[in-house]
N, C-alpha and C. Protein backbone atom coordinates (compact mmCIF):
# COMPACT_ATOMS: atom_id res chain seq x y z
N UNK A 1 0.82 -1.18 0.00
CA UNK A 1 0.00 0.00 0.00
C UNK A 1 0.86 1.24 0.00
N UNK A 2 2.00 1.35 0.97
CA UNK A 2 2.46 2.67 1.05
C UNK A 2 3.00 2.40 -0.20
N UNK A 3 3.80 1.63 -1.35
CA UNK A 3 4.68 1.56 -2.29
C UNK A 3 3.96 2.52 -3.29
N UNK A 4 2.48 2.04 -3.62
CA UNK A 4 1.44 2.17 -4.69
C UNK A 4 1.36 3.66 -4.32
N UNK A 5 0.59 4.30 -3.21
CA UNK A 5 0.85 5.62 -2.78
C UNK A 5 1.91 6.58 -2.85
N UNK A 6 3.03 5.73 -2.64
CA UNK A 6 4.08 6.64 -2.73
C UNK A 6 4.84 6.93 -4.42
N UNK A 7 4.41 5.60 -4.84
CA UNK A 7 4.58 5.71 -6.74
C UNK A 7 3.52 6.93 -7.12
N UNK A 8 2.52 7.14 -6.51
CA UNK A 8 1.47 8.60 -7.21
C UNK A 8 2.04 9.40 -6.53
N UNK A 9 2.98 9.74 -5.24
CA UNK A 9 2.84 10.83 -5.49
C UNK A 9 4.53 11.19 -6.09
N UNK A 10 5.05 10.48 -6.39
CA UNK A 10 6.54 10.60 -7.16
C UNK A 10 5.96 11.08 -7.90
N UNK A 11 4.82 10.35 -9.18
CA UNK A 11 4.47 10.91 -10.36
C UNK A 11 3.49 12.40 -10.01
N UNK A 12 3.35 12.56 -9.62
CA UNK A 12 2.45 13.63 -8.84
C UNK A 12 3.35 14.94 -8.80
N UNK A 13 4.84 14.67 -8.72
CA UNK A 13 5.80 15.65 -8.60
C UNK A 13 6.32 16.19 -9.31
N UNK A 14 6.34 15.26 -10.72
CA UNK A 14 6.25 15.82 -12.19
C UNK A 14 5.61 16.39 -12.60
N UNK A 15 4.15 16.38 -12.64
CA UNK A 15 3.44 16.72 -13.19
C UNK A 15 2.06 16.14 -12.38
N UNK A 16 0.73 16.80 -12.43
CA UNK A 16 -0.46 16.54 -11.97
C UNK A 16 -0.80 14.77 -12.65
N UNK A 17 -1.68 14.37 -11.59
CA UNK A 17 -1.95 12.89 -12.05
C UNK A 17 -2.99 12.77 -13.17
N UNK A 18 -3.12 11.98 -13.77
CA UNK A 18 -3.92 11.42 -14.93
C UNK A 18 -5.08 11.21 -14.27
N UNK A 19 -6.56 11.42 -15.05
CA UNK A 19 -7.59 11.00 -14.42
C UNK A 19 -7.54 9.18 -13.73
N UNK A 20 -6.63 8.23 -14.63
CA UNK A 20 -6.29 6.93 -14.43
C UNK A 20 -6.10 6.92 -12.77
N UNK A 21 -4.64 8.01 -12.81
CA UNK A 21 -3.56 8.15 -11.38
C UNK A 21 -4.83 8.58 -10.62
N UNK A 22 -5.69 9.11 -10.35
CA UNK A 22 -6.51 9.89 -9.39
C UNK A 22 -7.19 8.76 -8.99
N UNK A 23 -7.86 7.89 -9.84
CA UNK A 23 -9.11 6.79 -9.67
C UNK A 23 -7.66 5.62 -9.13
N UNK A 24 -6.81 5.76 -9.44
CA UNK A 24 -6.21 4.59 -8.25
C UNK A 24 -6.00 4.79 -7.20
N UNK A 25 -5.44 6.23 -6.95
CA UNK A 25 -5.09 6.92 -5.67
C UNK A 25 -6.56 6.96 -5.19
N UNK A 26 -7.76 7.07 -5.81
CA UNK A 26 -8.99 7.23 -5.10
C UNK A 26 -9.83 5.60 -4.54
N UNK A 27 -9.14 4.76 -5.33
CA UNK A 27 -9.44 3.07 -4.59
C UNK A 27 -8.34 2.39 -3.72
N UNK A 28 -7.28 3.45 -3.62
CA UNK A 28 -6.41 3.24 -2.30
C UNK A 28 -6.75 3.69 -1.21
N UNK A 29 -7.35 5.14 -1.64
CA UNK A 29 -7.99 5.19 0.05
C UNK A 29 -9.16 4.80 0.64
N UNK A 30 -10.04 4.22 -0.40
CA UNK A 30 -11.05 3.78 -0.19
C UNK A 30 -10.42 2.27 0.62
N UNK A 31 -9.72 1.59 0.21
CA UNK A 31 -9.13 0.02 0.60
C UNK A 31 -8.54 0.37 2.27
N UNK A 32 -7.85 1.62 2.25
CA UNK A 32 -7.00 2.10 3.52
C UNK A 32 -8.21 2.22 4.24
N UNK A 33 -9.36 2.67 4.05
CA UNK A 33 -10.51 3.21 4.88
C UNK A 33 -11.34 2.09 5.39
N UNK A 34 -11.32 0.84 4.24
CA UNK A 34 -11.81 -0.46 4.75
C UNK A 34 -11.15 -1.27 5.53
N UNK A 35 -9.75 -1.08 5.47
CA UNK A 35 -8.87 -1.46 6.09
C UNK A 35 -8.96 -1.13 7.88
N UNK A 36 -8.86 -0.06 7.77
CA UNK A 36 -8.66 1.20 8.92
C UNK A 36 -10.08 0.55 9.80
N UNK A 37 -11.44 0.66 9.27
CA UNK A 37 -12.03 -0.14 9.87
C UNK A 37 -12.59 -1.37 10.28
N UNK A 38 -11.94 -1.96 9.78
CA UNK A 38 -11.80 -3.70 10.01
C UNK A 38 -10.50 -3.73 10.84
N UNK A 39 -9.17 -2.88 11.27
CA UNK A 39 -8.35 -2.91 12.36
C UNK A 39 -9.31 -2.25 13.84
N UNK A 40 -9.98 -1.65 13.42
CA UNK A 40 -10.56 -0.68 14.75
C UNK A 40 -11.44 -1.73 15.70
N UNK A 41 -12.57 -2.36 14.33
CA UNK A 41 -13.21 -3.44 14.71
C UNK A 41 -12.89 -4.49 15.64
N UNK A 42 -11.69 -5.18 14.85
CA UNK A 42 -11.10 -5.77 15.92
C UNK A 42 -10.16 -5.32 17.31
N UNK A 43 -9.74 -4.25 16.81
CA UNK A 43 -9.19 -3.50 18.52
C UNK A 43 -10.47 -3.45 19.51
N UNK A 44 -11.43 -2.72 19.02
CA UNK A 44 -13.06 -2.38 20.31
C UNK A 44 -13.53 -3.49 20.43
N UNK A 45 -13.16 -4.58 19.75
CA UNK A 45 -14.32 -6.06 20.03
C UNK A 45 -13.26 -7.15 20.66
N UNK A 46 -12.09 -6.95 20.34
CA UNK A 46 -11.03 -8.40 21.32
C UNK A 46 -11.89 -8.72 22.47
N UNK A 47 -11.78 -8.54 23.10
CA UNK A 47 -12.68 -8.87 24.30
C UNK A 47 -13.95 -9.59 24.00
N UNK A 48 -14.68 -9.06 23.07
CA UNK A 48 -15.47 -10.29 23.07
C UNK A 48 -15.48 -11.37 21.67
N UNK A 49 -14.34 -11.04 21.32
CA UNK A 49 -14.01 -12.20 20.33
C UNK A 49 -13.30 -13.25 21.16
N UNK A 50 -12.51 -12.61 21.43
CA UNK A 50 -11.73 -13.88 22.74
C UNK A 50 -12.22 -14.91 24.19
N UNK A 51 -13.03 -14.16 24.29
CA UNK A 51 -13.85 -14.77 25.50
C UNK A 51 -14.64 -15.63 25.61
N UNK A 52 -15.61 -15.95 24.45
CA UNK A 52 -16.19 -17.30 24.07
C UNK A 52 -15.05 -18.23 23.52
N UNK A 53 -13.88 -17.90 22.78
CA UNK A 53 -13.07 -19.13 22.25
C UNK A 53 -12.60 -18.70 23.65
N UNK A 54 -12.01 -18.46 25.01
CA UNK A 54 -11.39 -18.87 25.85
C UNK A 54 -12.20 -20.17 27.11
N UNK A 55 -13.81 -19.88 26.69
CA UNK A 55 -14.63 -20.69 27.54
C UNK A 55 -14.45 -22.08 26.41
N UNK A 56 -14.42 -22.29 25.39
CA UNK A 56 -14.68 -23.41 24.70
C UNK A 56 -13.27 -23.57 24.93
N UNK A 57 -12.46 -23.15 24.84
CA UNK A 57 -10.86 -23.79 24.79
C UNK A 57 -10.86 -24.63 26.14
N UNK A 58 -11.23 -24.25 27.52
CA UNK A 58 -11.15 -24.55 28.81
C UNK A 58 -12.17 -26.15 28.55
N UNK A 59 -13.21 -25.62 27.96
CA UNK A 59 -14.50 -26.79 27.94
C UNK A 59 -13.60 -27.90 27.24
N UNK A 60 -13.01 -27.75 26.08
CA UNK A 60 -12.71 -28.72 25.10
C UNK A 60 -11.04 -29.22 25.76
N UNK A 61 -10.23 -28.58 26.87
CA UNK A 61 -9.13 -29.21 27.32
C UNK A 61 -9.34 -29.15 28.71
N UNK A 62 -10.47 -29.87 29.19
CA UNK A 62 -10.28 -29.23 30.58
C UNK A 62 -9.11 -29.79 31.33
N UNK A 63 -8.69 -30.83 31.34
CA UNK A 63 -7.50 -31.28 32.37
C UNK A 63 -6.17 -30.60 31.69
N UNK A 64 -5.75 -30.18 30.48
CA UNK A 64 -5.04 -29.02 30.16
C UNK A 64 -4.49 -28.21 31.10
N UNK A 65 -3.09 -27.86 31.28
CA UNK A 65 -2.50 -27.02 32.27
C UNK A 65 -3.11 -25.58 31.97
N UNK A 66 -3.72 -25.49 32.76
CA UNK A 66 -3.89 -23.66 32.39
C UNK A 66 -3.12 -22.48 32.16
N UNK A 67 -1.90 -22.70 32.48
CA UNK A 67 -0.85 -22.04 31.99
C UNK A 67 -0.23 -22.16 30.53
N UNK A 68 -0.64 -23.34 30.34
CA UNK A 68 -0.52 -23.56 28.99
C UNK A 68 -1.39 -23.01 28.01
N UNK A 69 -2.63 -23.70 28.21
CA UNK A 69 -3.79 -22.71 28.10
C UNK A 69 -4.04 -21.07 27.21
N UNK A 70 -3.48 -20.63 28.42
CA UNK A 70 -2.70 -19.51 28.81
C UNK A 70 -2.05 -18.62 27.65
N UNK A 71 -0.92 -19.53 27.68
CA UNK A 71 0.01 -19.23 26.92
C UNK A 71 -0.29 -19.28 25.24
N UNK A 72 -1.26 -20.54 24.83
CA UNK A 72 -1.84 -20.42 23.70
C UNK A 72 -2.48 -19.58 22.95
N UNK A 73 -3.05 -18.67 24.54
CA UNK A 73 -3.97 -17.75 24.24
C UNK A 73 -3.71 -16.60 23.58
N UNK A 74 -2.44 -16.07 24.16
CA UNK A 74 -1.74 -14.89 24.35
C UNK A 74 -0.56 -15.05 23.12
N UNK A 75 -0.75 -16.13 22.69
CA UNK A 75 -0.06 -16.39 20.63
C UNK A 75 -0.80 -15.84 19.94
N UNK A 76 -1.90 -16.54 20.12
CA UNK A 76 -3.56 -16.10 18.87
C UNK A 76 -3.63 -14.59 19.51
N UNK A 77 -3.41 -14.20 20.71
CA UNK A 77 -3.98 -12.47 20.71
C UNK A 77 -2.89 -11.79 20.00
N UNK A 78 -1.69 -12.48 20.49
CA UNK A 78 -0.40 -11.06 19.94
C UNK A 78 -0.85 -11.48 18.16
N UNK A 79 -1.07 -12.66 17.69
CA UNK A 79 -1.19 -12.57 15.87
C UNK A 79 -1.90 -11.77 15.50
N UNK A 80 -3.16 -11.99 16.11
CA UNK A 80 -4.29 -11.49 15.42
C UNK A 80 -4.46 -9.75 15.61
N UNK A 81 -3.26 -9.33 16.39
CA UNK A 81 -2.87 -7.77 16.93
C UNK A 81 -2.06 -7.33 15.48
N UNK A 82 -0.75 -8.33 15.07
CA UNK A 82 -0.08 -8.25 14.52
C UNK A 82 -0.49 -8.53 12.71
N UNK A 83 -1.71 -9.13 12.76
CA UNK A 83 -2.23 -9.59 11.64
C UNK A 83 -3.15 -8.42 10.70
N UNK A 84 -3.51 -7.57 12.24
CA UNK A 84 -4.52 -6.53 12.14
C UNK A 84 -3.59 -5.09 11.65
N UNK A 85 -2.82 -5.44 12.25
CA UNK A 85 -1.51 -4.59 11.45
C UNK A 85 -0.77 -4.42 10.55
N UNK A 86 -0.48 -5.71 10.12
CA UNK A 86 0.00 -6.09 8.69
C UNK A 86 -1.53 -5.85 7.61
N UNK A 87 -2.06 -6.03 8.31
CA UNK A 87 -3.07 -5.87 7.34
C UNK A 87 -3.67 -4.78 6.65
N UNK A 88 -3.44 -3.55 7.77
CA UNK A 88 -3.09 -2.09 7.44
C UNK A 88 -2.48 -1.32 6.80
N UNK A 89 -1.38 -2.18 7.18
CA UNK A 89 -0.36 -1.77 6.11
C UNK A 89 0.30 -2.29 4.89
N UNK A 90 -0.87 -3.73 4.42
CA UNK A 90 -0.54 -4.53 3.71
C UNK A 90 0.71 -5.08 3.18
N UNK A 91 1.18 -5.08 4.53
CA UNK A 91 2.57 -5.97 4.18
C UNK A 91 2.72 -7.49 5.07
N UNK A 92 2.81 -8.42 4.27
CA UNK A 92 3.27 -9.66 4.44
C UNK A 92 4.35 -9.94 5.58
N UNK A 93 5.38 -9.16 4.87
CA UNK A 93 6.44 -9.28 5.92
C UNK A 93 6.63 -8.99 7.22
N UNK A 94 5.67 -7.78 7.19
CA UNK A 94 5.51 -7.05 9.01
C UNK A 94 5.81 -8.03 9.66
N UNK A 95 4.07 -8.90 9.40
CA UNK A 95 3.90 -9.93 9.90
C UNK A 95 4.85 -10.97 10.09
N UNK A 96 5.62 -11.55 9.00
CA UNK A 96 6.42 -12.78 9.27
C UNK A 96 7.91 -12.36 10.08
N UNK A 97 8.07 -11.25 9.83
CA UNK A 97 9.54 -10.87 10.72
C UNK A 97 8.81 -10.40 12.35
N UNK A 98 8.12 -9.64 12.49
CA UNK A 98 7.59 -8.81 14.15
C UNK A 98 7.14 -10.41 14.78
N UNK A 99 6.43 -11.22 14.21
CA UNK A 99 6.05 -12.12 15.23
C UNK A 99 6.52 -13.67 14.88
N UNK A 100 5.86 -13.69 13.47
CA UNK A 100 5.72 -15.19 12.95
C UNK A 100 7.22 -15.72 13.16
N UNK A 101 8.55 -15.36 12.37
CA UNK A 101 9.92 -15.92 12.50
C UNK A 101 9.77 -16.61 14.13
N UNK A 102 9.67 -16.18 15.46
CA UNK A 102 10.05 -16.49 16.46
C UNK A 102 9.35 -17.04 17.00
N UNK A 103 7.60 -16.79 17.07
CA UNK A 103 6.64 -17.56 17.33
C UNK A 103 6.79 -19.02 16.84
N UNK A 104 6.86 -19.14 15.48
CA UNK A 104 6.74 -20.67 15.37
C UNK A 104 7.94 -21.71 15.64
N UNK A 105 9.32 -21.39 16.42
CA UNK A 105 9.86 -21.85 16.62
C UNK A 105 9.00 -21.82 17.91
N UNK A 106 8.72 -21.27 18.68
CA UNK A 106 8.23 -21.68 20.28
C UNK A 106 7.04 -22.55 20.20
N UNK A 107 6.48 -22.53 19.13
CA UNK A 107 5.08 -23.35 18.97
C UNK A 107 5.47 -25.24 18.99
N UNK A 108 6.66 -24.88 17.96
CA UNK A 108 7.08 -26.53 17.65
C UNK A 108 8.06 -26.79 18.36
N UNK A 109 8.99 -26.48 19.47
CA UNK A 109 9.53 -26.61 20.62
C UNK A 109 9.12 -27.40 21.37
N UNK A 110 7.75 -26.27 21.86
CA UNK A 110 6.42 -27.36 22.84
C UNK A 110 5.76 -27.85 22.57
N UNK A 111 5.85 -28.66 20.78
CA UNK A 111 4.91 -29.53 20.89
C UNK A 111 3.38 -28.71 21.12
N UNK A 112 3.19 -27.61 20.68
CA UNK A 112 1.71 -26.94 20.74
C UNK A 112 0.87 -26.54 20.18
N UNK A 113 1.16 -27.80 18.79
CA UNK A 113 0.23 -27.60 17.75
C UNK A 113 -1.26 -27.95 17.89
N UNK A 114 -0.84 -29.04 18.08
CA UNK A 114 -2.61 -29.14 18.64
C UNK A 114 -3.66 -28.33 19.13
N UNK A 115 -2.82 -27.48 20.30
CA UNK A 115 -3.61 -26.50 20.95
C UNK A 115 -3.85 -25.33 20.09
N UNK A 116 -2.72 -25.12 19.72
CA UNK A 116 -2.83 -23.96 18.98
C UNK A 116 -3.52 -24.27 17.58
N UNK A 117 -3.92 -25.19 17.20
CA UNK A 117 -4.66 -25.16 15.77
C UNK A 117 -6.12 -25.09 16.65
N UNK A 118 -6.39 -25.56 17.18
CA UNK A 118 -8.03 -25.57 17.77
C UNK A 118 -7.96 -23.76 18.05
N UNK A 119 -7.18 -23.52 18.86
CA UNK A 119 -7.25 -22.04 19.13
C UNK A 119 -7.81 -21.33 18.01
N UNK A 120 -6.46 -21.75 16.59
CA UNK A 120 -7.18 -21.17 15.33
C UNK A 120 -8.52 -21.11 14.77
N UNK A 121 -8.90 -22.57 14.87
CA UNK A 121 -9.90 -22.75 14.14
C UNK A 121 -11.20 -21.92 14.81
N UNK A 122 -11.19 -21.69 16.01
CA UNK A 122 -12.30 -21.05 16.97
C UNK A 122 -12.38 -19.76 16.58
N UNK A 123 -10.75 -18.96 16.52
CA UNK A 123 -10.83 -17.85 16.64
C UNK A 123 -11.49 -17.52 14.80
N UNK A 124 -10.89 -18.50 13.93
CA UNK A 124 -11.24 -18.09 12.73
C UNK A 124 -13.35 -18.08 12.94
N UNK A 125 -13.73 -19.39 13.88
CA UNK A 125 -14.82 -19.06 13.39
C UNK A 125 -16.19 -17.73 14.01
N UNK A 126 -14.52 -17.53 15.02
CA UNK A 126 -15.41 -16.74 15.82
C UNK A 126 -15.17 -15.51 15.24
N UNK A 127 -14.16 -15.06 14.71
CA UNK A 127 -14.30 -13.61 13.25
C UNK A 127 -14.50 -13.73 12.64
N UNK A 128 -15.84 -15.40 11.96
CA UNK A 128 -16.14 -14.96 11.02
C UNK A 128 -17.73 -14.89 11.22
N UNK A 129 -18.38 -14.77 12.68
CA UNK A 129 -19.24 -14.56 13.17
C UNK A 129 -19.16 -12.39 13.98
N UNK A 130 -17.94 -12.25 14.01
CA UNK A 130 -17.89 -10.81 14.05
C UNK A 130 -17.94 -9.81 13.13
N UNK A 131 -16.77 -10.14 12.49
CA UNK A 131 -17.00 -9.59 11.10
C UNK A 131 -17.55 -9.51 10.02
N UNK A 132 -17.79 -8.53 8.94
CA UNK A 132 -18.78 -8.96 7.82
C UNK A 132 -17.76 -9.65 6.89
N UNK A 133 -18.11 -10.32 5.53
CA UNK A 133 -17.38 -11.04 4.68
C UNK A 133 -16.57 -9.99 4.67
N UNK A 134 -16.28 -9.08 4.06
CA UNK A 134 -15.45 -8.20 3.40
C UNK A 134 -14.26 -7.97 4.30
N UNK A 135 -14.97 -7.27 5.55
CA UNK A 135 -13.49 -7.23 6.73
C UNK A 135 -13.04 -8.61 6.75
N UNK A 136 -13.51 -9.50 6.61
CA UNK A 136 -12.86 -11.32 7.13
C UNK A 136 -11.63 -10.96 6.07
N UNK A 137 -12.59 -11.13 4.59
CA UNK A 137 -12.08 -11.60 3.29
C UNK A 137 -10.50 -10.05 3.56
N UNK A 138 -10.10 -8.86 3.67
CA UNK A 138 -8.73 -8.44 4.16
C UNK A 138 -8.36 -8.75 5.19
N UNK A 139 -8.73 -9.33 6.29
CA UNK A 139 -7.73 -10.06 6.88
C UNK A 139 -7.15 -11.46 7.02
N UNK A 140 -8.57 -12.12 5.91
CA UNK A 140 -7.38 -14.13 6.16
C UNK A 140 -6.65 -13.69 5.73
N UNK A 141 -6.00 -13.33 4.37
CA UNK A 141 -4.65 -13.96 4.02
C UNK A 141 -3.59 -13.59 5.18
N UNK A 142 -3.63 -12.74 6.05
CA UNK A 142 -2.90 -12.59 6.99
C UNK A 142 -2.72 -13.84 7.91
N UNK A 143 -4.33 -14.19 8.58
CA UNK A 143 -4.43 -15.10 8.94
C UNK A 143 -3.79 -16.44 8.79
N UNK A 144 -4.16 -16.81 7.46
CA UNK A 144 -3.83 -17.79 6.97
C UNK A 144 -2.29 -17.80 6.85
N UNK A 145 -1.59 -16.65 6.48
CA UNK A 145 0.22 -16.74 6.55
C UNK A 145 0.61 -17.43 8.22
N UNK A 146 -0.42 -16.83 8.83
CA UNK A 146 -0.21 -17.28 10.72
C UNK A 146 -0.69 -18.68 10.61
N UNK A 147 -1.40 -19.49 9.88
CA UNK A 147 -1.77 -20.56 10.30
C UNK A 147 -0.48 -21.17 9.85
N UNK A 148 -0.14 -21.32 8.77
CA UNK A 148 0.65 -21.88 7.96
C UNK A 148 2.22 -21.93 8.29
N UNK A 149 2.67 -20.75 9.69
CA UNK A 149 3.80 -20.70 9.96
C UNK A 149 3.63 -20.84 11.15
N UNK A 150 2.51 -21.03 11.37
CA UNK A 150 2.88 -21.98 12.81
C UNK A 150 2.40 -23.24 13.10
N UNK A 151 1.31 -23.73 12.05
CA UNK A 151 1.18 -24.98 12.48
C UNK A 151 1.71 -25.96 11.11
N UNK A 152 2.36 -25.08 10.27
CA UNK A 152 2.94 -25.97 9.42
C UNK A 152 1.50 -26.77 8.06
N UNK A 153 1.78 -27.93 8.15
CA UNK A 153 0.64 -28.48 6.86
C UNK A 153 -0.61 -29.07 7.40
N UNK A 154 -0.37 -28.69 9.01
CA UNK A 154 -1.98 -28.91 9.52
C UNK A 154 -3.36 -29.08 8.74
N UNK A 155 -4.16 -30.04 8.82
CA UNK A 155 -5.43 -29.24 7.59
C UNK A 155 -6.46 -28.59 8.90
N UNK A 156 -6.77 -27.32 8.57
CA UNK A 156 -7.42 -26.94 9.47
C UNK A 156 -9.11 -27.42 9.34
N UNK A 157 -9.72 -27.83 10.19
CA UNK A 157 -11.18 -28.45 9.66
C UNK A 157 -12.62 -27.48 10.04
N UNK A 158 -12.13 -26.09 10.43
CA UNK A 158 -13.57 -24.97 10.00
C UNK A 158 -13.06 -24.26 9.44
N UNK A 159 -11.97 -24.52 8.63
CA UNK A 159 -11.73 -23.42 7.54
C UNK A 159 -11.78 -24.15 5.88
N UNK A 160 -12.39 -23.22 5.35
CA UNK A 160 -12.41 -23.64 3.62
C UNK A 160 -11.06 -23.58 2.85
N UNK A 161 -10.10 -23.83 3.74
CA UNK A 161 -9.13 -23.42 2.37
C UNK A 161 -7.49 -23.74 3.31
């Protein structure tokens, strides 16, 4: 996003933009604005996106160390912080260097795939009971880069894809 933006206004410095240059620069900020509120969304609602997948996580492991638990939890919150961010700023990499590189070595360390794919699959179905299609549809692929680098070739089974 900033690349595309910052290519109009290089050309912008030459000379005024093309009606073309205007109508792209004008569906960039429209995308930044859908963007912008599908990050907000999920900042004012964590709390109650997380709180039903934290009662089903407890229900579905109950003899589960709770610290572990725990700890699963607080993976899926920092991603989906970090996902919501990359997603803003539509970059891939944010994401795979700020969290993913180090996260998924701690995931497959402890052996915490399991947990952590159920985590996924909840949290996916529980944003896709928050969100409308459109906010979902800009943030899986983020998502999905997080599933894929941390649980590896898992098949996830409430997700289509």
């Amino acid at each position: 996003m900033q690349s595309d933006i910052e290519t109009l206004v290089h050309k912008a410095e030459e000379d005024y933009l093309k009606q073309s240059d205007i109508e792209l620069f004008r569906q960039q900020a429209a995308s930044m604005q859908k963007c912008l509120e599908t990050y907000e969304c999920l900042r004012d609602r964590e709390i109650a996106i997380f709180q039903p997948i934290v009662e089903q996580l407890v229900k579905t492991y109950p003899q589960e160390n709770p610290q572990l638990l725990e700890k699963v939890l607080k993976h899926w919150l920092s991603v989906l912080r970090y996902c919501a961010m990359a997603m803003l700023l539509k970059n891939p990499e944010y994401l795979e260097y700020r969290i993913l590189e180090w996260l998924s070595d701690i995931v497959k360390a402890h052996q915490m795939q399991s947990l952590e794919s159920t985590l996924y699959e909840l949290l996916f179905s529980r944003l896709s009971e928050v969100l409308t299609k459109e906010q979902l549809s800009l943030l899986q692929p983020f998502l999905e880069q997080a599933r894929t680098a941390l649980l590896g070739t898992l098949e996830p089974s409430l997700v289509g894809g």
